[in-house]
N, C-alpha and C. Protein backbone atom coordinates (compact mmCIF):
# COMPACT_ATOMS: atom_id res chain seq x y z
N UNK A 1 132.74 75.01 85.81
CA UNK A 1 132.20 73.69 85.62
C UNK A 1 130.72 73.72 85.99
N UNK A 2 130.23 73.30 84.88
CA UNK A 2 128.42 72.90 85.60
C UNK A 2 128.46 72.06 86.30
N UNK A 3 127.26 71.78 87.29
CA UNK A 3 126.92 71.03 88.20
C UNK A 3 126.12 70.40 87.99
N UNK A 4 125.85 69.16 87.16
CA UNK A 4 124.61 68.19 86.76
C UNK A 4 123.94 67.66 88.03
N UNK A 5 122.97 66.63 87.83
CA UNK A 5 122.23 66.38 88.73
C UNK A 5 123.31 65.00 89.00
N UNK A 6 123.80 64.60 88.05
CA UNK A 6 124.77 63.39 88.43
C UNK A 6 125.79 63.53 88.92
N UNK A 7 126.75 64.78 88.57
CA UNK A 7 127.40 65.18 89.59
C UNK A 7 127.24 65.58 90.79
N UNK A 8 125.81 66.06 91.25
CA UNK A 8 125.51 66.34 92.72
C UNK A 8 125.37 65.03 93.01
N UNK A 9 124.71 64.00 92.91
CA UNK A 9 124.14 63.20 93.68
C UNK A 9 125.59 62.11 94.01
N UNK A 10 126.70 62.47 92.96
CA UNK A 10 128.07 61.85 93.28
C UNK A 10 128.60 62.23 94.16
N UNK A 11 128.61 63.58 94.38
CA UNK A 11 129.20 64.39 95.34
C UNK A 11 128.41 64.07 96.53
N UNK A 12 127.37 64.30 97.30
CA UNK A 12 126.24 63.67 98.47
C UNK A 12 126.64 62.91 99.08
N UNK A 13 126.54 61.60 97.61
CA UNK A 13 127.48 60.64 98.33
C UNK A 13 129.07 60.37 98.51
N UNK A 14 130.05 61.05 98.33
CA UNK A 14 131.15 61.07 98.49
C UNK A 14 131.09 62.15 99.92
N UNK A 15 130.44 62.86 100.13
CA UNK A 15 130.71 63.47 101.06
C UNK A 15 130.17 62.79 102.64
N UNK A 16 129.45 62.01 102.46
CA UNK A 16 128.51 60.81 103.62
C UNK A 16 129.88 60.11 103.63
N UNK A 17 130.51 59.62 102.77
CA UNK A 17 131.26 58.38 102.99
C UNK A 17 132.26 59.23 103.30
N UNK A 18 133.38 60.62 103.25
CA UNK A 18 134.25 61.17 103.98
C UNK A 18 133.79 61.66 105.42
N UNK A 19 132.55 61.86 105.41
CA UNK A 19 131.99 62.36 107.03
C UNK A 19 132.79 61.20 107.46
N UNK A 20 131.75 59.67 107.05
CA UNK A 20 132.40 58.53 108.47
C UNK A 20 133.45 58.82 108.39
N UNK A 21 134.33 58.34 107.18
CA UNK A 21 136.12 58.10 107.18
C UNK A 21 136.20 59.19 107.68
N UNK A 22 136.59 60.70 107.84
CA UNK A 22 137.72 61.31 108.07
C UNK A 22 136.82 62.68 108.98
N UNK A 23 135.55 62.12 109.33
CA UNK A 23 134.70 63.04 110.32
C UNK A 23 135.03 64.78 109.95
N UNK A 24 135.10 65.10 108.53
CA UNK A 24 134.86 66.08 108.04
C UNK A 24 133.79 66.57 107.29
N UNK A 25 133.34 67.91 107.49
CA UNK A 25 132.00 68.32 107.05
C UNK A 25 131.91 69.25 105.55
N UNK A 26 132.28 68.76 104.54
CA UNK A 26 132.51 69.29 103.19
C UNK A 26 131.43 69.91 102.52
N UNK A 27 131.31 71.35 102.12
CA UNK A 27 129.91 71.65 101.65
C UNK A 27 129.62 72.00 99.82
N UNK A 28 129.15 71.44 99.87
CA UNK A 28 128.27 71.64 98.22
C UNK A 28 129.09 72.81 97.33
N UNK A 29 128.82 73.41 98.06
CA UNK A 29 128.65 75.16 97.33
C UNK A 29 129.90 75.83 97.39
N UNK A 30 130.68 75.08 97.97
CA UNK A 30 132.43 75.54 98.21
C UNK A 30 132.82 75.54 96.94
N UNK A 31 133.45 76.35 96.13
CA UNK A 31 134.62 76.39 95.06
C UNK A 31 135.72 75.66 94.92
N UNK A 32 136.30 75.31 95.81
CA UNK A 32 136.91 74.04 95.73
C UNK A 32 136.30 73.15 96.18
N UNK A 33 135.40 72.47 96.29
CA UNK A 33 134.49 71.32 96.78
C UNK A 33 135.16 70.33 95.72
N UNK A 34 134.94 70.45 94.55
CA UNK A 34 135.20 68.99 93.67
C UNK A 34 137.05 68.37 93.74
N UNK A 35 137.43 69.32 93.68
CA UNK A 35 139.09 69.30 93.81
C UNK A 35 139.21 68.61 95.47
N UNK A 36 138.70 69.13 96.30
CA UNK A 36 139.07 68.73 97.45
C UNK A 36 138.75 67.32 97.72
N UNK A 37 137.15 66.46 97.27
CA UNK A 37 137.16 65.82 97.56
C UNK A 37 137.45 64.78 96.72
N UNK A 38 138.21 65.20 95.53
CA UNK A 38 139.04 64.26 94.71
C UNK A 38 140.36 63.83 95.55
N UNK A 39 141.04 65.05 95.63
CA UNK A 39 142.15 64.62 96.53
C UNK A 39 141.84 63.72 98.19
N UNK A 40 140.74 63.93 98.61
CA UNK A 40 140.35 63.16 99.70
C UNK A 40 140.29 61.33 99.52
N UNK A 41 139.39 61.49 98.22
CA UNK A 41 139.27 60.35 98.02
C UNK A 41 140.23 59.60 97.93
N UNK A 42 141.50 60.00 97.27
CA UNK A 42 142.62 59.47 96.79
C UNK A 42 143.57 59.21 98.49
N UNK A 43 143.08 59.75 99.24
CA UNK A 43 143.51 59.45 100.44
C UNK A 43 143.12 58.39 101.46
N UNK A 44 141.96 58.19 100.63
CA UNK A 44 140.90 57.14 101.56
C UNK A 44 141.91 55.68 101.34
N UNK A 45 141.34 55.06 102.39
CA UNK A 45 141.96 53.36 102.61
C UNK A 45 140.92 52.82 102.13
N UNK A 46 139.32 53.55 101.90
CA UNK A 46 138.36 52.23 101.17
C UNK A 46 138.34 52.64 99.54
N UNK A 47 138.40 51.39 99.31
CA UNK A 47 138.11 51.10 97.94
C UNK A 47 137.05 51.76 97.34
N UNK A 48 135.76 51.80 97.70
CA UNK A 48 134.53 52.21 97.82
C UNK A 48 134.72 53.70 97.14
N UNK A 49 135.55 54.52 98.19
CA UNK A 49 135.63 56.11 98.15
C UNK A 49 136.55 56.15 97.38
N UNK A 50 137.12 55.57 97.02
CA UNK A 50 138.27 56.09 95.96
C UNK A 50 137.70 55.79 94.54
N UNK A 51 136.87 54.55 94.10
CA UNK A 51 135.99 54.60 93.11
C UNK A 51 135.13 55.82 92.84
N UNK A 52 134.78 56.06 94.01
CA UNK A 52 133.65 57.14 93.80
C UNK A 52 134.54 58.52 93.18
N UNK A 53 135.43 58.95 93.81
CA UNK A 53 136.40 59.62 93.32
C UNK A 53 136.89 59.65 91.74
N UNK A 54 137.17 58.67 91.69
CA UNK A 54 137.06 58.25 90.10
C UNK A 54 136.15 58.75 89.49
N UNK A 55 134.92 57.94 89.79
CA UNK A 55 133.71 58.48 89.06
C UNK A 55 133.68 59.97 89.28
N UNK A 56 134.02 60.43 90.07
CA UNK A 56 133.40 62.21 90.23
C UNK A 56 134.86 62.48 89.47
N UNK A 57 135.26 62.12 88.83
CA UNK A 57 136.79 63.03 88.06
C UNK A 57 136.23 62.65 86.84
N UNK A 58 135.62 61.63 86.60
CA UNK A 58 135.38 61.45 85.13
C UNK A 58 134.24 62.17 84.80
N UNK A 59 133.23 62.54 85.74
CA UNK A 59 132.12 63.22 85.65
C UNK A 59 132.28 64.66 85.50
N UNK A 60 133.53 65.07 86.16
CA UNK A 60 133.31 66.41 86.17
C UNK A 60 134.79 66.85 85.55
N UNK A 61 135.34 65.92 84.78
CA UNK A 61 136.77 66.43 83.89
C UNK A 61 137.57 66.87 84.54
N UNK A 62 137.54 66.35 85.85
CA UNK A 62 138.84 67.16 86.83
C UNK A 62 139.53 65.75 86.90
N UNK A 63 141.14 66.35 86.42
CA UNK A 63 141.76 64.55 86.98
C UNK A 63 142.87 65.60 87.43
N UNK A 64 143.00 64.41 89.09
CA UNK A 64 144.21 64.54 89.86
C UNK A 64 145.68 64.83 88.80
N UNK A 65 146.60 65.72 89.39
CA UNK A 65 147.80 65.22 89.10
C UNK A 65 148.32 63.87 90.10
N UNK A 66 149.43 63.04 89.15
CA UNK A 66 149.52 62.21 89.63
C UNK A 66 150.89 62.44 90.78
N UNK A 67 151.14 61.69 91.71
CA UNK A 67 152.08 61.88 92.86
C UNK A 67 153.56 61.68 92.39
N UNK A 68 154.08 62.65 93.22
CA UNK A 68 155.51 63.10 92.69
C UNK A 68 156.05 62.32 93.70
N UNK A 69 156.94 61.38 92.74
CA UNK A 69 157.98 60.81 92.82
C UNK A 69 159.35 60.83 93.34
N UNK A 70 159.46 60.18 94.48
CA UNK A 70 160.46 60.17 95.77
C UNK A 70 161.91 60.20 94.42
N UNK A 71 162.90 60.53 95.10
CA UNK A 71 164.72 60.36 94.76
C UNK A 71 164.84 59.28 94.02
N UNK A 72 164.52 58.35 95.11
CA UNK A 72 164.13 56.76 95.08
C UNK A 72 163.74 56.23 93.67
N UNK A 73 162.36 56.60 93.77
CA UNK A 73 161.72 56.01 92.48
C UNK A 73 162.03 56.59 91.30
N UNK A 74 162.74 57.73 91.61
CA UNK A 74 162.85 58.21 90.26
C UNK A 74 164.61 57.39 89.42
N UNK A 75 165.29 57.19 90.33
CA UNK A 75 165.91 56.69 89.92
C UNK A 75 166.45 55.08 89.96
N UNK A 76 165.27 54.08 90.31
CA UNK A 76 164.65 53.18 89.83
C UNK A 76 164.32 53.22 88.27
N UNK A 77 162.67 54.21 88.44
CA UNK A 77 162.70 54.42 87.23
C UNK A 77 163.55 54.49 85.97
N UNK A 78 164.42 55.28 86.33
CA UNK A 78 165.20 55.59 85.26
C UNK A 78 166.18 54.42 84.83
N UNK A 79 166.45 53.82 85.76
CA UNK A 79 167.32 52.61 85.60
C UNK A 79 167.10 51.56 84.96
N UNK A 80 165.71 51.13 85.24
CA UNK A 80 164.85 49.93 84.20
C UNK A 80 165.52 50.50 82.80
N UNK A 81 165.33 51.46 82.52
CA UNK A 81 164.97 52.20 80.84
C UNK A 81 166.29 51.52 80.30
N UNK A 82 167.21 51.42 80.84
CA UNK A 82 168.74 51.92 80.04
C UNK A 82 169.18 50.82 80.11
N UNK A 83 169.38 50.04 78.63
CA UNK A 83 169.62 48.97 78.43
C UNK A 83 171.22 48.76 77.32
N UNK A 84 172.00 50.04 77.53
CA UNK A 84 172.71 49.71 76.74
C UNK A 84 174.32 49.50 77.52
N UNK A 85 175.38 49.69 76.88
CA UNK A 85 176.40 50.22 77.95
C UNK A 85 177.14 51.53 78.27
N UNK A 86 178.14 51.45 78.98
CA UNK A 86 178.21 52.77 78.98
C UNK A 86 179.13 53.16 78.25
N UNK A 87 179.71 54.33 77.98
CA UNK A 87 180.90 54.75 77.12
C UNK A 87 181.68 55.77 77.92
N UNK A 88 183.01 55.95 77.62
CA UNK A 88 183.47 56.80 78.70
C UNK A 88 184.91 57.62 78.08
């Protein structure tokens, strides 16, 4: 992945706003740098950092997988769907 000037200056600031939240020191030049602080963001409680997150996934074509789904929800899920009866 290239590193535009808009993607750095996204990253800068995503990494100022995880210092306060989560008093970690994330660096530029790391190979996983963009991945990590996607998944960070998605961890954050502010709104703020998780936008920014956004923006740095759309900027740099990295999108999260989305979260795997408890017992629970999955069979919720599945339950809405099925609208017919049963046969036996």
């Amino acid at each position: 992945m290239e590193l535009t000037r808009e993607i750095l200056a996204c990253m800068q600031h995503i990494r100022r706003q995880l210092r306060k939240e989560f008093a970690l020191d994330l660096h530029l030049g790391e190979s996983d740098a963009v991945p990590r602080m996607l998944e960070l963001c998605a961890q954050s409680t502010s709104a703020e950092t998780r936008a920014l997150g956004e923006h740095l996934g759309e900027l740099s074509g990295i999108r999260r997988a989305p979260p795997a789904l408890t017992e629970a929800q999955l069979i919720a899920k599945y339950m809405e769907r099925y609208t017919g009866t049963l046969r036996g």
